[in-house]
C-alpha atoms as a PDB file:
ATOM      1  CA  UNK A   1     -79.888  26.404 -26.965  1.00  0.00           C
ATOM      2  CA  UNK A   2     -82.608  23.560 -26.322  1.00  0.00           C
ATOM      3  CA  UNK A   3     -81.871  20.750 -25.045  1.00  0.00           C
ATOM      4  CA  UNK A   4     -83.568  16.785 -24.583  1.00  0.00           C
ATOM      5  CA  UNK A   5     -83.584  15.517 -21.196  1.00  0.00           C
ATOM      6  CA  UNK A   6     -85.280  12.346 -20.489  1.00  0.00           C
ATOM      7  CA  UNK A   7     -88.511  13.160 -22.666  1.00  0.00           C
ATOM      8  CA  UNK A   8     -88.197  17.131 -22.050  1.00  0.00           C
ATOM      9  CA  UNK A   9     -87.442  19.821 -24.372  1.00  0.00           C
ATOM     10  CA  UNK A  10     -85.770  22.865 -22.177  1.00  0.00           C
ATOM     11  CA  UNK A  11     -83.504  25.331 -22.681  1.00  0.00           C
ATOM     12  CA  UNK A  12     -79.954  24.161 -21.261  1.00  0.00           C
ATOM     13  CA  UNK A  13     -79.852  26.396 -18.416  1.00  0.00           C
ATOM     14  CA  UNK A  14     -82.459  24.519 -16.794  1.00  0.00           C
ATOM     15  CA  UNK A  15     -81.134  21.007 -17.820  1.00  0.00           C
ATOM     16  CA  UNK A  16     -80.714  18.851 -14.478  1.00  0.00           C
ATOM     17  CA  UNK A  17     -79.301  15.525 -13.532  1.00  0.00           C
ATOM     18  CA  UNK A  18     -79.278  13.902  -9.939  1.00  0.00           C
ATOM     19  CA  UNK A  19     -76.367  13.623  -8.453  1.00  0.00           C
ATOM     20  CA  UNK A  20     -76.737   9.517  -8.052  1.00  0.00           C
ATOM     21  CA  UNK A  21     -77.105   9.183 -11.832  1.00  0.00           C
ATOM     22  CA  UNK A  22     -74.656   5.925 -12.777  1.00  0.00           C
ATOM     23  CA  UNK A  23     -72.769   8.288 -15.439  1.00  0.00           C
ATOM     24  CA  UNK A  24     -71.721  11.539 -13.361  1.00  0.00           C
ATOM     25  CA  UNK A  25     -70.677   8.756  -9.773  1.00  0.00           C
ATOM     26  CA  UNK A  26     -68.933   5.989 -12.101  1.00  0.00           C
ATOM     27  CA  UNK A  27     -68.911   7.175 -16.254  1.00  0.00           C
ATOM     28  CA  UNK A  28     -71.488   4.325 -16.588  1.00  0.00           C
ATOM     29  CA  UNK A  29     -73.195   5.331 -19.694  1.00  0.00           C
ATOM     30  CA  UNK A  30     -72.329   5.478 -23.741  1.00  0.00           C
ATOM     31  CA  UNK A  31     -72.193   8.471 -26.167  1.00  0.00           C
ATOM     32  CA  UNK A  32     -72.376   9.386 -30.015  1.00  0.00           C
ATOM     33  CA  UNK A  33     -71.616  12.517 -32.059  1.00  0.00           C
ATOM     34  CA  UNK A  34     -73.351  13.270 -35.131  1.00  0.00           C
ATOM     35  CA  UNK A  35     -72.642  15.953 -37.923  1.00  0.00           C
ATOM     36  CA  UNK A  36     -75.632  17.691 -39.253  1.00  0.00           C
ATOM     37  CA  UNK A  37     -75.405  19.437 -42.248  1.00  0.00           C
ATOM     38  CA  UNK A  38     -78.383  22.084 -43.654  1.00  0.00           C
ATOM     39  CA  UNK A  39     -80.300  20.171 -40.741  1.00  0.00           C
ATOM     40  CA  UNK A  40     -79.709  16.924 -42.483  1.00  0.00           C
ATOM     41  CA  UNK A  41     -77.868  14.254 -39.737  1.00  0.00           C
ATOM     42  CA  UNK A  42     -75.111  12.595 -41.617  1.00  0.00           C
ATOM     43  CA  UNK A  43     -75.038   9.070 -42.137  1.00  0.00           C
ATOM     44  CA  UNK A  44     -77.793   8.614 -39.196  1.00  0.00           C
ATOM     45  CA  UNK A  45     -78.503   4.766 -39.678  1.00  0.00           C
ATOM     46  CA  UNK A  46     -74.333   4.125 -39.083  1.00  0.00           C
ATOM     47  CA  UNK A  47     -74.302   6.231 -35.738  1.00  0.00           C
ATOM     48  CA  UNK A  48     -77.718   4.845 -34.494  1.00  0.00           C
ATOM     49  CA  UNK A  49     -75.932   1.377 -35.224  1.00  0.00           C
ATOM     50  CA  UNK A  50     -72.684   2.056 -33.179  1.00  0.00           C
ATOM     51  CA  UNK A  51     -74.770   3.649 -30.756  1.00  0.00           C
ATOM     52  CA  UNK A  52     -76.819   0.217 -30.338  1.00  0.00           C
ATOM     53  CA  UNK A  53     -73.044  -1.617 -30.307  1.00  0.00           C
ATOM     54  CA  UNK A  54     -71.863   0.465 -27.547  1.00  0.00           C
ATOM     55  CA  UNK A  55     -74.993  -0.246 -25.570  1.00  0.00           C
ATOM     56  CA  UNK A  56     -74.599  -4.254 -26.322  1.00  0.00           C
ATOM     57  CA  UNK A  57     -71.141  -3.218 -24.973  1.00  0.00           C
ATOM     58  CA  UNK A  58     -72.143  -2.619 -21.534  1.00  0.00           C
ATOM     59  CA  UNK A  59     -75.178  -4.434 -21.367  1.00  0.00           C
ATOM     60  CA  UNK A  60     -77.389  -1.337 -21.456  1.00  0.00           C
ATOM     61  CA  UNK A  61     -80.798  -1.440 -23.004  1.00  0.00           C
ATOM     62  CA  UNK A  62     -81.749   1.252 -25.635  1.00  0.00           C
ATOM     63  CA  UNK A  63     -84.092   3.258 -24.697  1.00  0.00           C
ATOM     64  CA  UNK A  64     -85.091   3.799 -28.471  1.00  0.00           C
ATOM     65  CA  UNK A  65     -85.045   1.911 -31.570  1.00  0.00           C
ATOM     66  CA  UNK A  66     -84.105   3.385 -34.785  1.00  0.00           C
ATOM     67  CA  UNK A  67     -87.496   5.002 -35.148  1.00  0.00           C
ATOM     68  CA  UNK A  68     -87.592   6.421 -32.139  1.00  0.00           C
ATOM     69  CA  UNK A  69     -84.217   8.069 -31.925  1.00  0.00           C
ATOM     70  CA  UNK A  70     -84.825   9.045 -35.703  1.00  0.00           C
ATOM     71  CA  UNK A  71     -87.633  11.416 -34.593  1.00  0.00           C
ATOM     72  CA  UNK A  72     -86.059  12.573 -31.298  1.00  0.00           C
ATOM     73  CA  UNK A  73     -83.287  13.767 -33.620  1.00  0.00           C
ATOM     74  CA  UNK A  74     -84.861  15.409 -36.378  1.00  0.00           C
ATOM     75  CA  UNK A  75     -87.032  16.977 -33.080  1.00  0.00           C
ATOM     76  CA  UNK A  76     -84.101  18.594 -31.962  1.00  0.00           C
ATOM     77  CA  UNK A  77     -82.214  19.655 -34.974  1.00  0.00           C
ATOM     78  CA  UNK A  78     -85.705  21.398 -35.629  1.00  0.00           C
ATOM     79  CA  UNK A  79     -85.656  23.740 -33.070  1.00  0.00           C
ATOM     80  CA  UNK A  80     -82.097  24.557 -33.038  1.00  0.00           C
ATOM     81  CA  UNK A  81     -81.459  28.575 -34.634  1.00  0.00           C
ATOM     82  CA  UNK A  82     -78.574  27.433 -36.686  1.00  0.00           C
ATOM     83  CA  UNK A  83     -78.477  24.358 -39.429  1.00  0.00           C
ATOM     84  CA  UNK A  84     -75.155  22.648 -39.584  1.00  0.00           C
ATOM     85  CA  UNK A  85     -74.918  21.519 -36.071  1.00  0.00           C
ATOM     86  CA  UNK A  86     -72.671  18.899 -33.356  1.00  0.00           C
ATOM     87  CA  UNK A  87     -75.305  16.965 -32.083  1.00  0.00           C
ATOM     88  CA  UNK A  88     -74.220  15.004 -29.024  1.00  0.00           C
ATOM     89  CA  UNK A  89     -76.405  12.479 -27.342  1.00  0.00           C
ATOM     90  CA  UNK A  90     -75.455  10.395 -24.203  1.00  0.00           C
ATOM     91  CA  UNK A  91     -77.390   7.402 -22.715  1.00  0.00           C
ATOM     92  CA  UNK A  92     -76.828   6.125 -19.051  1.00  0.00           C
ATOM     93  CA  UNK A  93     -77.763   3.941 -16.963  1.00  0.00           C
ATOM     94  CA  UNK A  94     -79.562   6.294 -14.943  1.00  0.00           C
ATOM     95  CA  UNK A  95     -80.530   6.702 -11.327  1.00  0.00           C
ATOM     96  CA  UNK A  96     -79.181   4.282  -8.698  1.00  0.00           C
ATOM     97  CA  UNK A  97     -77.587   4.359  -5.047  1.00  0.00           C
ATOM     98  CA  UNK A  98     -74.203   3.822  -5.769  1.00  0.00           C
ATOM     99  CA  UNK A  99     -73.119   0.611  -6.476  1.00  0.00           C
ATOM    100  CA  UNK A 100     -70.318  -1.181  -8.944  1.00  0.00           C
ATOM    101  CA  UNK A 101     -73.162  -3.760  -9.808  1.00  0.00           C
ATOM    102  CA  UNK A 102     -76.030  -2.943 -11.651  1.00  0.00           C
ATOM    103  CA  UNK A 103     -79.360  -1.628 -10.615  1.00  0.00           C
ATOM    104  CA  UNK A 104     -82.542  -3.244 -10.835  1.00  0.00           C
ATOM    105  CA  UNK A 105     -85.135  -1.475 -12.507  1.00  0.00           C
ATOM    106  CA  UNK A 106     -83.192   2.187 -13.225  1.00  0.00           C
ATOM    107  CA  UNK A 107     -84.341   3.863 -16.275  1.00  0.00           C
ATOM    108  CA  UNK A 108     -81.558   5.447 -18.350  1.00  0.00           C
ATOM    109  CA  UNK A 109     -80.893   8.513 -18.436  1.00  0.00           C
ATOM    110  CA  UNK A 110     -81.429  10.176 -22.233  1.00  0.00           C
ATOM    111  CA  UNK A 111     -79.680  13.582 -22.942  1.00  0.00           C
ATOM    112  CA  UNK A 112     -78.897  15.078 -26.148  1.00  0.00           C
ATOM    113  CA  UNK A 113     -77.845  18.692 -27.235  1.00  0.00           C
ATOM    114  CA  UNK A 114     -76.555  20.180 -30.666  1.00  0.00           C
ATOM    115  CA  UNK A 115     -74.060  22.878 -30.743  1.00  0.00           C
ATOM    116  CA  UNK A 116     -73.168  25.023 -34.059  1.00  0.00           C
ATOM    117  CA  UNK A 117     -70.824  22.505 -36.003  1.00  0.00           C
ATOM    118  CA  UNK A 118     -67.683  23.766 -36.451  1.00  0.00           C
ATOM    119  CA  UNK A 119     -65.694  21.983 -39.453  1.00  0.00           C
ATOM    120  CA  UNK A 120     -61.941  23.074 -40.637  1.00  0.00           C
ATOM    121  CA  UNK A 121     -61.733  25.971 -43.094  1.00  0.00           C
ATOM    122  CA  UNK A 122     -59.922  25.315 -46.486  1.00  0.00           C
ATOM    123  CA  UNK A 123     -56.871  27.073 -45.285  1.00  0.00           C
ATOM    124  CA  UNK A 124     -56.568  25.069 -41.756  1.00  0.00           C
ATOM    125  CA  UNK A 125     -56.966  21.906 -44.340  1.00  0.00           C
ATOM    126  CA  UNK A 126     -54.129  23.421 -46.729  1.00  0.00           C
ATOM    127  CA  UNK A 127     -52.190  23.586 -43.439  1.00  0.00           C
ATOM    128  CA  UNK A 128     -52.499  21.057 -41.725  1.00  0.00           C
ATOM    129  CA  UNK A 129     -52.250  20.191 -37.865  1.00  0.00           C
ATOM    130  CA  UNK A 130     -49.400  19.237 -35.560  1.00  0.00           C
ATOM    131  CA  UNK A 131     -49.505  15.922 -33.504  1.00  0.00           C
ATOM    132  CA  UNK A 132     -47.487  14.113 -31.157  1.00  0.00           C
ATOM    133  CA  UNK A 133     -46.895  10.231 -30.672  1.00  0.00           C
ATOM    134  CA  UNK A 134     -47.693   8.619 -27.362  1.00  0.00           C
ATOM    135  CA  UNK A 135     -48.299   5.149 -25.822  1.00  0.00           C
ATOM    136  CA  UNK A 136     -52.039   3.798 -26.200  1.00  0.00           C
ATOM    137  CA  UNK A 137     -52.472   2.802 -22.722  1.00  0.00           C
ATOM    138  CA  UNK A 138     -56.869   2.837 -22.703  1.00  0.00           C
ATOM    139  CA  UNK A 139     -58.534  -0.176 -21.816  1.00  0.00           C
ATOM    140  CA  UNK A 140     -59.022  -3.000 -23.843  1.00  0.00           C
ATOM    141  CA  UNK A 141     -62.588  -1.567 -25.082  1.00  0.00           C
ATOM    142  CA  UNK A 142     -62.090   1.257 -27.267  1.00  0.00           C
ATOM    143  CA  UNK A 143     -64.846   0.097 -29.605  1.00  0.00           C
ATOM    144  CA  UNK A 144     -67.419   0.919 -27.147  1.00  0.00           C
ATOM    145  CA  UNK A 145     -68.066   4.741 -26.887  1.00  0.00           C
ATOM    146  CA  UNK A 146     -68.270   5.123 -23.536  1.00  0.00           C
ATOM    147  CA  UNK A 147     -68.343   8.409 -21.779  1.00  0.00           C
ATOM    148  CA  UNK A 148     -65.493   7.394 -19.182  1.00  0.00           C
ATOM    149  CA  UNK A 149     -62.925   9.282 -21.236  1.00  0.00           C
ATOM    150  CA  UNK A 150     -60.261  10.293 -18.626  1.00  0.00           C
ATOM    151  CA  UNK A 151     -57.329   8.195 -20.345  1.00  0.00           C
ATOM    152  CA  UNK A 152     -58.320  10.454 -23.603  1.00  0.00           C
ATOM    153  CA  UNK A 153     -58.608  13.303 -21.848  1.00  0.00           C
ATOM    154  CA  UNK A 154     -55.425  12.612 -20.601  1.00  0.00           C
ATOM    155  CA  UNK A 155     -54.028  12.227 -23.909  1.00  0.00           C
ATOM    156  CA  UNK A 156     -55.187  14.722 -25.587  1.00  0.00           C
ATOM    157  CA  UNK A 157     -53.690  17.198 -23.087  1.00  0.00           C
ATOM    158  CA  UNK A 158     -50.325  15.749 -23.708  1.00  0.00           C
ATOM    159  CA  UNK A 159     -50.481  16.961 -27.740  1.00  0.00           C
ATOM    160  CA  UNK A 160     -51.804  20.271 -25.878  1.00  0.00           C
ATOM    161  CA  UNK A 161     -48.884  20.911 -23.652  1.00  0.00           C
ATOM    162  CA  UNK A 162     -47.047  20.550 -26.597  1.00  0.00           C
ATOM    163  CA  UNK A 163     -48.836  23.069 -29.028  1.00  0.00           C
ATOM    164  CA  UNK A 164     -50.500  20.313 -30.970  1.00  0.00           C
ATOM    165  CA  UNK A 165     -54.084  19.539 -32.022  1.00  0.00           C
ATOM    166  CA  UNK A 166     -54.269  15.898 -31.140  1.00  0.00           C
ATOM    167  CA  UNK A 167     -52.087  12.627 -29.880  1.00  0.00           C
ATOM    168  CA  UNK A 168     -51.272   9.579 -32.267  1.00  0.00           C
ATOM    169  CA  UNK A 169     -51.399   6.378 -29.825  1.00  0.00           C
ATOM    170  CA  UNK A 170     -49.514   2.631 -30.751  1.00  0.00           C
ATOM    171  CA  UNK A 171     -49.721  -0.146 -28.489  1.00  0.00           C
ATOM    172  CA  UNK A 172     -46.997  -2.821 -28.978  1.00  0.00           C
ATOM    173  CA  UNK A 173     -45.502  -0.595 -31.874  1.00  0.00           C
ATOM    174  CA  UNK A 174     -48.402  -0.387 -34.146  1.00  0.00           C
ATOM    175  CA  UNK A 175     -50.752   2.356 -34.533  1.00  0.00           C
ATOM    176  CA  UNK A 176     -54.209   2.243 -33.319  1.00  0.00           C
ATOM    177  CA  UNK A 177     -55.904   5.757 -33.095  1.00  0.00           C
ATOM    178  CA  UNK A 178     -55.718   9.291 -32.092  1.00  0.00           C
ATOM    179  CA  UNK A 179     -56.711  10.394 -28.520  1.00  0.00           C
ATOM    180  CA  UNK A 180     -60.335  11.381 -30.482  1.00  0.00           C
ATOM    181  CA  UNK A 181     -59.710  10.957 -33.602  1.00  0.00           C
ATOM    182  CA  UNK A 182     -58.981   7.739 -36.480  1.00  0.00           C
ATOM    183  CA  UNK A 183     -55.596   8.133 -38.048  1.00  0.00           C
ATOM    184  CA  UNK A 184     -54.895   7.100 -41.363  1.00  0.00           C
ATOM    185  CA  UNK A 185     -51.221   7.161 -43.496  1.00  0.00           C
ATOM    186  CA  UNK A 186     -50.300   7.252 -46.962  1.00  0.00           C
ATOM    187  CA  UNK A 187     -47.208   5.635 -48.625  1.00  0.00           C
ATOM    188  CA  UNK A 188     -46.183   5.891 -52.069  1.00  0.00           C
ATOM    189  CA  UNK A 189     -50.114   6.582 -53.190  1.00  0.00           C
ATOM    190  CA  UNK A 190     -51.504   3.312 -50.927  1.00  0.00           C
ATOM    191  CA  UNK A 191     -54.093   4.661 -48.128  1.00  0.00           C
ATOM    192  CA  UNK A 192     -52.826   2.757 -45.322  1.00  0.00           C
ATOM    193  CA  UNK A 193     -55.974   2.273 -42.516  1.00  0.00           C
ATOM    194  CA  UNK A 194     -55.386   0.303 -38.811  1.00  0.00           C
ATOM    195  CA  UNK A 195     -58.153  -2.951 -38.632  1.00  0.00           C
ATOM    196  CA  UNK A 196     -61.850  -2.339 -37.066  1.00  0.00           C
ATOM    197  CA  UNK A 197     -60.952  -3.888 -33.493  1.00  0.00           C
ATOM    198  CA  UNK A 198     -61.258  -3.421 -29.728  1.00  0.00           C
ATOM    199  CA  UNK A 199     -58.379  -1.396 -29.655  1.00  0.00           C
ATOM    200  CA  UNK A 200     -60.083   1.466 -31.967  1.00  0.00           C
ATOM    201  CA  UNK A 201     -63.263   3.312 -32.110  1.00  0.00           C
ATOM    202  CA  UNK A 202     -65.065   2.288 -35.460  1.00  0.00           C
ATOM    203  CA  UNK A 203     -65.210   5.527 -37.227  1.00  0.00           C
ATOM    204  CA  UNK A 204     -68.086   6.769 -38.955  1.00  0.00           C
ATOM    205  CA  UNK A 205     -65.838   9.068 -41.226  1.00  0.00           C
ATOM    206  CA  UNK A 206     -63.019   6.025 -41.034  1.00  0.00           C
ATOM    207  CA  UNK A 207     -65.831   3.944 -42.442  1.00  0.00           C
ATOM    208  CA  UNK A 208     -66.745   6.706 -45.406  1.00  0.00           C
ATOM    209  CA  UNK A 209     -62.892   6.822 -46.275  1.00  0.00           C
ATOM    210  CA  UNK A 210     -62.434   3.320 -46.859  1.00  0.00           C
ATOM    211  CA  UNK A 211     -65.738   3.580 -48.645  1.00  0.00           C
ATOM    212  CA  UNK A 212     -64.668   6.566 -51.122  1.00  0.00           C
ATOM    213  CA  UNK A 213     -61.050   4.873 -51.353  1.00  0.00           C
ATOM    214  CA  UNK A 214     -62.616   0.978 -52.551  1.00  0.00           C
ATOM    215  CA  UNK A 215     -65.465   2.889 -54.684  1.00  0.00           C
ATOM    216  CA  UNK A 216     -62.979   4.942 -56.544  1.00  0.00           C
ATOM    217  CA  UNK A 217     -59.780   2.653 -56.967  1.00  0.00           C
ATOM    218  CA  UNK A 218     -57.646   4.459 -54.601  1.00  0.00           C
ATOM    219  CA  UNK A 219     -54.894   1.496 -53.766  1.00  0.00           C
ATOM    220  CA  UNK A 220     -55.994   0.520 -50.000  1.00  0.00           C
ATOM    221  CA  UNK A 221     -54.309  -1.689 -47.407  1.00  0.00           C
ATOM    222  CA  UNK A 222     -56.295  -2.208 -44.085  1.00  0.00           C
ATOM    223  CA  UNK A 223     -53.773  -3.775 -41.600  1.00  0.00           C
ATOM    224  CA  UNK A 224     -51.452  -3.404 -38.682  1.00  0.00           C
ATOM    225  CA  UNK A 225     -49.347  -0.236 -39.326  1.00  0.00           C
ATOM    226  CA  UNK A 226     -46.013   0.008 -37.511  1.00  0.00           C
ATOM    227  CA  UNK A 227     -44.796   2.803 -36.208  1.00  0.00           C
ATOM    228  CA  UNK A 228     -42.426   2.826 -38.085  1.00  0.00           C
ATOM    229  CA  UNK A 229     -44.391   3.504 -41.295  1.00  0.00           C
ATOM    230  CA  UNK A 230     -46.348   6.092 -39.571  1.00  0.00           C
ATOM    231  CA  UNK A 231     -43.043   8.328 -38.973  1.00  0.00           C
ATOM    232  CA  UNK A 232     -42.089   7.683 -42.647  1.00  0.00           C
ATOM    233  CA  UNK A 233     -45.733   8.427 -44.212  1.00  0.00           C
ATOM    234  CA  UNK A 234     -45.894  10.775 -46.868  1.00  0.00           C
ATOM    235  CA  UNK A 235     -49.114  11.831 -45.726  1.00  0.00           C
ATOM    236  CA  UNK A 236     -50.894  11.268 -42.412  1.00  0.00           C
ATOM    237  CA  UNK A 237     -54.825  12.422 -42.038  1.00  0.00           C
ATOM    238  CA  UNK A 238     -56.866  12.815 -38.739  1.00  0.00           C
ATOM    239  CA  UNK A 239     -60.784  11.706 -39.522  1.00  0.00           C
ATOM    240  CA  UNK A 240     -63.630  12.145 -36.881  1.00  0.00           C
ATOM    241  CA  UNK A 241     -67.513  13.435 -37.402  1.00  0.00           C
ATOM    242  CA  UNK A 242     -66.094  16.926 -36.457  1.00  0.00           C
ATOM    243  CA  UNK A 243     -63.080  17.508 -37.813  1.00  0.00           C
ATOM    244  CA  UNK A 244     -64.005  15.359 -41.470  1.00  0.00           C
ATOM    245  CA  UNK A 245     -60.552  14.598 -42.794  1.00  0.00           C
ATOM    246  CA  UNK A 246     -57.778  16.555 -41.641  1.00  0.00           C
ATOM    247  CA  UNK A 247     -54.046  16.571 -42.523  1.00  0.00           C
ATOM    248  CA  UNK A 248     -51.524  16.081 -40.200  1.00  0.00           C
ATOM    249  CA  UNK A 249     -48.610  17.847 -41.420  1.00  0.00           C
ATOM    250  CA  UNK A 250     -46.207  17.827 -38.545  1.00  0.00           C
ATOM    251  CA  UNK A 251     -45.672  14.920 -36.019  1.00  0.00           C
ATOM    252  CA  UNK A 252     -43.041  15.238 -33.197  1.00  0.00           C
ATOM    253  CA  UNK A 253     -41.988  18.204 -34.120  1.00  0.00           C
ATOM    254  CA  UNK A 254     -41.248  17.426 -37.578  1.00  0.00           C
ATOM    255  CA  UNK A 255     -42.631  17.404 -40.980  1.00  0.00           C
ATOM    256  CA  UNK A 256     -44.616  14.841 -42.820  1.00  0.00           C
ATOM    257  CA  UNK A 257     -44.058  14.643 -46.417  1.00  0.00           C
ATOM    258  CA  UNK A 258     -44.229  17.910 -47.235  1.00  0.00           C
ATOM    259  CA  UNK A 259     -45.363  19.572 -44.643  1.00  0.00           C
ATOM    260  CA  UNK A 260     -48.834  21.077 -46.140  1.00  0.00           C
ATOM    261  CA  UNK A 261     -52.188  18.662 -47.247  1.00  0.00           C
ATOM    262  CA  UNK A 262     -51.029  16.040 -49.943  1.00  0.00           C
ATOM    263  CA  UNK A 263     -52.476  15.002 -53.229  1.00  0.00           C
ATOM    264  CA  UNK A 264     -54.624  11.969 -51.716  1.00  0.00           C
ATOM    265  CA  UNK A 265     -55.909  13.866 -49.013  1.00  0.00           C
ATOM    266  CA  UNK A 266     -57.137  16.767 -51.086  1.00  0.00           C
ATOM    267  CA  UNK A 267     -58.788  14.268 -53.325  1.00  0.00           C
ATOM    268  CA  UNK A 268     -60.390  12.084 -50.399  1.00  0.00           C
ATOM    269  CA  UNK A 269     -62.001  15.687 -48.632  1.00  0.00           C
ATOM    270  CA  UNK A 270     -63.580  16.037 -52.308  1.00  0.00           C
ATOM    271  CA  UNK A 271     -64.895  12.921 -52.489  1.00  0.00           C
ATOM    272  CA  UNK A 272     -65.821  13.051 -48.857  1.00  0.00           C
ATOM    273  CA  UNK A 273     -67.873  16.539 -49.973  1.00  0.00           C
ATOM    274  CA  UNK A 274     -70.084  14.927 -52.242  1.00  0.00           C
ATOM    275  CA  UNK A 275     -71.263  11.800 -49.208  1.00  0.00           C
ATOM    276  CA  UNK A 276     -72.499  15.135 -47.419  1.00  0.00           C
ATOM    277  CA  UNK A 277     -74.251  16.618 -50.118  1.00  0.00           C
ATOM    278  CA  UNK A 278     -76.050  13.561 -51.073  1.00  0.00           C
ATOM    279  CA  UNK A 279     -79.598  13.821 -49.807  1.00  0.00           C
END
């Protein structure tokens, strides 16, 4: 695999970072994930633009503008063996003695790597995933992609203990995401989607949902969702660059709806087909 490092091309063997760098001694640094499909990056412009918000978020200047990270991209996806790839790219705020404050005059660190992209198979769709509920207790930032993920880590491990794929948080009873994932519910045919906000990451696939749903006349309420309505869903879906749009067919131990991919989810991961086939 080749990998970017701070203007270098090298395979990732020989990928280094010094030990002072801000993002390995404090997590000081953002991140994006982009699908690439037949070496075309998917929706680029959207993840360049939450990649710029993130940065705003923590006062961070981008290294690259649009153009710049544009080429760097299609660079890398170029000289990978494989074509539908997970390209990951991580900005920091580079080398510093360590200190909570910021340096003066560190250059951010710039690495990026793209692994083969791994989506679910039609009968892992048909099926569904388990997930488990849990109290959103992340920082008050969670629109900013930041690479200080312990609290997700943490919370993802808590659906894995439990034999499940991925946790469901709500703060003050109402849902807001899952652990690395958006969450979305369906009631009596209405696509039911938590508000953009600092408690949730703005997904790129959350955005192309509400998209498909409002371009096709698919009855859509964006609002606070209780928890209550979440346990009573007829269908629940997980959505994230990786995993597209997922069902959730069991939550807590115990069906939802029933218990395999429903009608509106089946019809949203065909509509959601075409967005990656357009050119």
């Amino acid at each position: 695999m080749t990998v970017y490092l701070n203007g270098e091309y090298l395979p990732i063997g020989e990928a280094r970072v010094p030990v002072l760098d801000r993002g390995f001694l404090l997590g000081d640094g953002v991140y994006e994930v982009i699908p690439v499909y037949a070496r075309r990056p998917f929706r680029l412009p959207q993840h360049l633009a939450r990649l710029q918000n993130s940065c705003d978020g923590i006062r961070l200047a981008n290294p690259h503008d649009t153009g710049g990270w544009t080429a760097l991209i299609g660079d890398l996806i170029g000289r990978q063996d494989f074509a539908d790839q997970n390209l990951y790219l991580q900005v920091t705020r580079g080398v510093a003695k360590r200190d909570h404050a910021f340096p003066q005059g560190a250059a951010p660190t710039v690495f990026m790597m793209a692994n083969p992209l791994v989506t679910p198979s039609p009968a892992q769709f048909e099926a569904g995933v388990a997930a488990v509920s849990t109290t959103d207790n992340r920082w008050q930032r969670c629109d900013i992609k930041s690479i200080a993920l312990l609290a997700n880590v943490l919370l993802r491990q808590l659906a894995v203990d439990e034999g499940a794929a991925e946790s469901i948080l709500f703060r003050d009873g109402h849902l807001t995401e899952g652990a690395a994932s958006n969450i979305f519910a369906v009631k009596n045919g209405t696509l039911l989607a938590p508000p953009r906000n600092h408690r949730m990451l703005p997904g790129i696939t959350y955005d192309a949902v509400i998209e498909l749903a409002r371009g096709h006349g698919i009855p859509l309420e964006v609002r606070e969702i209780s928890e209550a309505e979440v346990r009573q869903a007829d269908e629940l879906w997980l959505t994230s660059s990786t995993k597209e749009i997922l069902p959730i067919t069991r939550l807590d131990g115990r069906p939802v709806g029933s218990g395999t991919a429903g009608p509106l989810a089946r019809r949203l991961l065909a509509l959601y087909q075409t967005l990656k086939d357009a050119p």
